[in-house]
C-alpha atoms as a PDB file:
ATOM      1  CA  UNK A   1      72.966 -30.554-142.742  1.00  0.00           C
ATOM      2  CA  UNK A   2      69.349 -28.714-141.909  1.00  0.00           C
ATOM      3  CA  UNK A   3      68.828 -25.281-142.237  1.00  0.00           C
ATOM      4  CA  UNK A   4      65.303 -23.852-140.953  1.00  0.00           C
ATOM      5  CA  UNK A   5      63.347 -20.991-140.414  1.00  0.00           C
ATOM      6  CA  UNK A   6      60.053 -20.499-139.085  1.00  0.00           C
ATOM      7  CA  UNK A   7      59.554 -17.231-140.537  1.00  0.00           C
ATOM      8  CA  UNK A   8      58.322 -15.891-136.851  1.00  0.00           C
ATOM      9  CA  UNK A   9      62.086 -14.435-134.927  1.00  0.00           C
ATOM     10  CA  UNK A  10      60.220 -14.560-131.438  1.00  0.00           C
ATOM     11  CA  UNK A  11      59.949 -18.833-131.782  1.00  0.00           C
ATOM     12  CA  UNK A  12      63.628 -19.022-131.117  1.00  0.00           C
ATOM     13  CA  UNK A  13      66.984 -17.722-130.421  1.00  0.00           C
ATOM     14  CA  UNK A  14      67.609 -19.657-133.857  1.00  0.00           C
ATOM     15  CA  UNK A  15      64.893 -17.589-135.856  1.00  0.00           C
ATOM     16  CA  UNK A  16      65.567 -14.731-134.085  1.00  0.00           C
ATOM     17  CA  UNK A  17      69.885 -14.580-135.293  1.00  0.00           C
ATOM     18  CA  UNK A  18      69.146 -15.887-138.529  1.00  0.00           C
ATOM     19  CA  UNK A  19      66.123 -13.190-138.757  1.00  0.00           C
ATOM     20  CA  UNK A  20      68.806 -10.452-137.608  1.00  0.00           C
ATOM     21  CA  UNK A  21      71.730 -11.541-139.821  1.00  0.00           C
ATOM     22  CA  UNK A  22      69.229 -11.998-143.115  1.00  0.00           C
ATOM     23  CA  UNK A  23      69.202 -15.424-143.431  1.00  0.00           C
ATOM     24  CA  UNK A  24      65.819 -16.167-144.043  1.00  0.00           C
ATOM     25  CA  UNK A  25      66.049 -17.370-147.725  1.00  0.00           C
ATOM     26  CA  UNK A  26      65.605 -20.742-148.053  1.00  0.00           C
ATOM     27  CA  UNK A  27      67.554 -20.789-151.524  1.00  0.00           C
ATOM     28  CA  UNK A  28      70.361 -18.431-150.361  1.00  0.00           C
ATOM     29  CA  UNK A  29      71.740 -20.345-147.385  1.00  0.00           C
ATOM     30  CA  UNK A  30      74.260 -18.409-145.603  1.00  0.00           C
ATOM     31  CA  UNK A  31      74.934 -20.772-142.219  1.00  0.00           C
ATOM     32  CA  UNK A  32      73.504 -23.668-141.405  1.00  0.00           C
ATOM     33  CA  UNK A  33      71.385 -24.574-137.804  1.00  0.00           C
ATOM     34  CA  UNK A  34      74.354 -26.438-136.202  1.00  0.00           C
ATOM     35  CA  UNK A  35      76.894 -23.521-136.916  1.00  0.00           C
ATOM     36  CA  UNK A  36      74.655 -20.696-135.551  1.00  0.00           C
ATOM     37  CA  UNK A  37      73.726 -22.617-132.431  1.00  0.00           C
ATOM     38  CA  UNK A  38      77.290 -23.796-131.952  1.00  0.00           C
ATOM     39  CA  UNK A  39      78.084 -19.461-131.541  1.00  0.00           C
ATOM     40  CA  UNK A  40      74.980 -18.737-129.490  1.00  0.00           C
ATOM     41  CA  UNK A  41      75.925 -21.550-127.114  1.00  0.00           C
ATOM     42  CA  UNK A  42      79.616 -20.515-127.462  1.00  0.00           C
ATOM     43  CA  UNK A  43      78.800 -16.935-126.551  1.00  0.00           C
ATOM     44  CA  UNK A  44      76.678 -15.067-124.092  1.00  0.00           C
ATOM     45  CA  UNK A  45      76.894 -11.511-125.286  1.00  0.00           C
ATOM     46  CA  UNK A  46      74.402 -10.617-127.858  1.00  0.00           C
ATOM     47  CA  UNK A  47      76.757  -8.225-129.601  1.00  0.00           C
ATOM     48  CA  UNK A  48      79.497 -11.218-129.679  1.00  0.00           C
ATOM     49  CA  UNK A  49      77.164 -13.584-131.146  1.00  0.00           C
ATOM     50  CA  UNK A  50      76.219 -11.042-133.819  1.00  0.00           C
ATOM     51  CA  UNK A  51      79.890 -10.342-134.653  1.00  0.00           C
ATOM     52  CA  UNK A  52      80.865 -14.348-134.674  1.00  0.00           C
ATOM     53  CA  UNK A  53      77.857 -14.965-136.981  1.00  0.00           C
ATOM     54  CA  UNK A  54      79.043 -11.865-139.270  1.00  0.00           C
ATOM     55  CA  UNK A  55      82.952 -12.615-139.478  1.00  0.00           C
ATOM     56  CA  UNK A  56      81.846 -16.448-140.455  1.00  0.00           C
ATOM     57  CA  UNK A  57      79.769 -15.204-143.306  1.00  0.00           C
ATOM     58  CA  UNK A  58      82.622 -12.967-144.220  1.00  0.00           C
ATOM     59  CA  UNK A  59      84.743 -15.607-143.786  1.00  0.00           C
ATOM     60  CA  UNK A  60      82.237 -17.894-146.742  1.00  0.00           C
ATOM     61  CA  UNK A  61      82.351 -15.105-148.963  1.00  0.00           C
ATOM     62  CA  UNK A  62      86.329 -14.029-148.906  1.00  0.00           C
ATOM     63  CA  UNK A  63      86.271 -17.689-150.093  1.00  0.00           C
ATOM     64  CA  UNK A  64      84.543 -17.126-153.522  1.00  0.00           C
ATOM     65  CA  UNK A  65      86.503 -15.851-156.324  1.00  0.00           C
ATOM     66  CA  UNK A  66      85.039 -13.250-159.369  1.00  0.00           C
ATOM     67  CA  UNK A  67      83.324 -15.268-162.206  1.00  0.00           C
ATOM     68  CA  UNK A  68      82.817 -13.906-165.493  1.00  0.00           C
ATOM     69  CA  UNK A  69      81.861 -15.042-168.740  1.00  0.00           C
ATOM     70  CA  UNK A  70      81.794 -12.420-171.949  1.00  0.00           C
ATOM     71  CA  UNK A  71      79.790  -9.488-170.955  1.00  0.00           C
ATOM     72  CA  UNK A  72      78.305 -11.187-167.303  1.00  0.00           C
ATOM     73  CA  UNK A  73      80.114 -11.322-164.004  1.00  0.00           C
ATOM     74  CA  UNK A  74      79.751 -11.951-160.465  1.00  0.00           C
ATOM     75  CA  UNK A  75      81.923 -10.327-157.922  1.00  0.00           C
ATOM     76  CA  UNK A  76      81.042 -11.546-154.281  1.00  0.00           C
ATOM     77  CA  UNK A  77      84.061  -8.481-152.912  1.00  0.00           C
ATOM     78  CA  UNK A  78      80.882  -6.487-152.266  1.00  0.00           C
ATOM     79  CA  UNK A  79      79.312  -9.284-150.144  1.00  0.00           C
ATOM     80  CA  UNK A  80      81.911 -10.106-148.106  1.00  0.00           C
ATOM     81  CA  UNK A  81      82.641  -6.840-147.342  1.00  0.00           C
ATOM     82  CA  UNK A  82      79.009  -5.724-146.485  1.00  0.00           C
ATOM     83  CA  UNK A  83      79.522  -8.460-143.945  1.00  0.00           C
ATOM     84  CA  UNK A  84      83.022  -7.869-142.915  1.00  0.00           C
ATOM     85  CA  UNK A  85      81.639  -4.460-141.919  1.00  0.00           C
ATOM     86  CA  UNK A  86      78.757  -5.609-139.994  1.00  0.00           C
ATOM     87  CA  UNK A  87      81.229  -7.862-138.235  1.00  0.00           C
ATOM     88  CA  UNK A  88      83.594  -4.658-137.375  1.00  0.00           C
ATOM     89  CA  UNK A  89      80.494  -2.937-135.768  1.00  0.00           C
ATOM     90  CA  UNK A  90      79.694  -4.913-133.454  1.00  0.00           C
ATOM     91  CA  UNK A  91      83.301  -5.986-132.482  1.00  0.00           C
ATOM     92  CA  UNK A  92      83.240  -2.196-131.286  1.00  0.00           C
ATOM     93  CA  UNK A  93      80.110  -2.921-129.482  1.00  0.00           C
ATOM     94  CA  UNK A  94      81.231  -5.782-127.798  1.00  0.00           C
ATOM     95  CA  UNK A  95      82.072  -5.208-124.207  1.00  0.00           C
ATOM     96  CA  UNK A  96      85.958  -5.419-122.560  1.00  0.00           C
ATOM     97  CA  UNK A  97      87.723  -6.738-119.962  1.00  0.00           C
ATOM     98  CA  UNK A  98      87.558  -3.009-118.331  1.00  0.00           C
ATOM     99  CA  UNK A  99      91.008  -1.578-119.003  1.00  0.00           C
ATOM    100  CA  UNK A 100      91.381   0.508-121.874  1.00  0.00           C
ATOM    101  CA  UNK A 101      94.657   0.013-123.434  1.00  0.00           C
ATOM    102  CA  UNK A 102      95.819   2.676-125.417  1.00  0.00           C
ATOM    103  CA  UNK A 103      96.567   2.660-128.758  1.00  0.00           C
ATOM    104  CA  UNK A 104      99.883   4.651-129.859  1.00  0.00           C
ATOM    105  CA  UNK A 105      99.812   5.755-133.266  1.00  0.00           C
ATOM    106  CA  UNK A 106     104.037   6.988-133.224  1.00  0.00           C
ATOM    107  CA  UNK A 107     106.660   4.775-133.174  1.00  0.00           C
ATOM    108  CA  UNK A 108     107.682   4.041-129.824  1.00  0.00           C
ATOM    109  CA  UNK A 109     111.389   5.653-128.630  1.00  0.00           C
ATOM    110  CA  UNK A 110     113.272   5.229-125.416  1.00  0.00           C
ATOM    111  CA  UNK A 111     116.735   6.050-124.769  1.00  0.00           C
ATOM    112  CA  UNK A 112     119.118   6.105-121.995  1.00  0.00           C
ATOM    113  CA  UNK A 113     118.903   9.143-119.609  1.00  0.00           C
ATOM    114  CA  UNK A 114     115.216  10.386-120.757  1.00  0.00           C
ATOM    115  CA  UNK A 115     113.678  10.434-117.388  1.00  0.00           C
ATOM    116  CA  UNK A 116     117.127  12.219-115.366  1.00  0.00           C
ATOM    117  CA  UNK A 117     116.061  15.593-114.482  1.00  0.00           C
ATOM    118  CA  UNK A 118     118.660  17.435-115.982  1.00  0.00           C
END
């Protein structure tokens, strides 16, 4: 399992995601190589890529649980859901298939007879 990072974004599209998602501490892994290229050569979109690579740290950090010993604690809730928003933003950014499906907010009702012109 390798991780690197040249510490220069414009070497590759490697350095460049890991650059953009903050992964450029060598003793705070967040993905490794294999999983980032596996969603940049899964995905074309830039904005896709960016919200895989998110919802997969997300994903790491809904896995932890709160720590604590006496006065000390460690809640990673506030990591995962820094990331878990990142991930939502560019979901919204990603582009669609083109047709806009609305989104009804009301319980839907039909009954018999509502479209007779009475």
């Amino acid at each position: 399992m390798t991780w690197s990072y040249s510490g220069y974004p414009a070497n590759s599209d490697l350095d460049k995601y890991r650059f953009i998602i903050g992964d450029t501490d060598e003793n705070d892994k967040l993905l490794l190589d294999a999983e980032i290229n596996y969603i940049l050569d899964t995905f074309d979109e830039h904005n896709l890529r960016l919200y895989n690579l998110y919802q997969r740290i997300s994903d790491k950090f809904a896995r932890d649980i709160k720590k604590s010993l006496g006065p000390q604690s460690e809640d990673p809730t506030s990591r995962q859901q820094y990331y878990a928003d990142k991930a939502s933003y560019y979901k919204q950014l990603c582009s669609t298939s083109g047709v806009s499906v609305p989104k009804y907010s009301y319980r839907k009702v039909f009954r018999k007879g509502m479209h007779n012109n009475v």
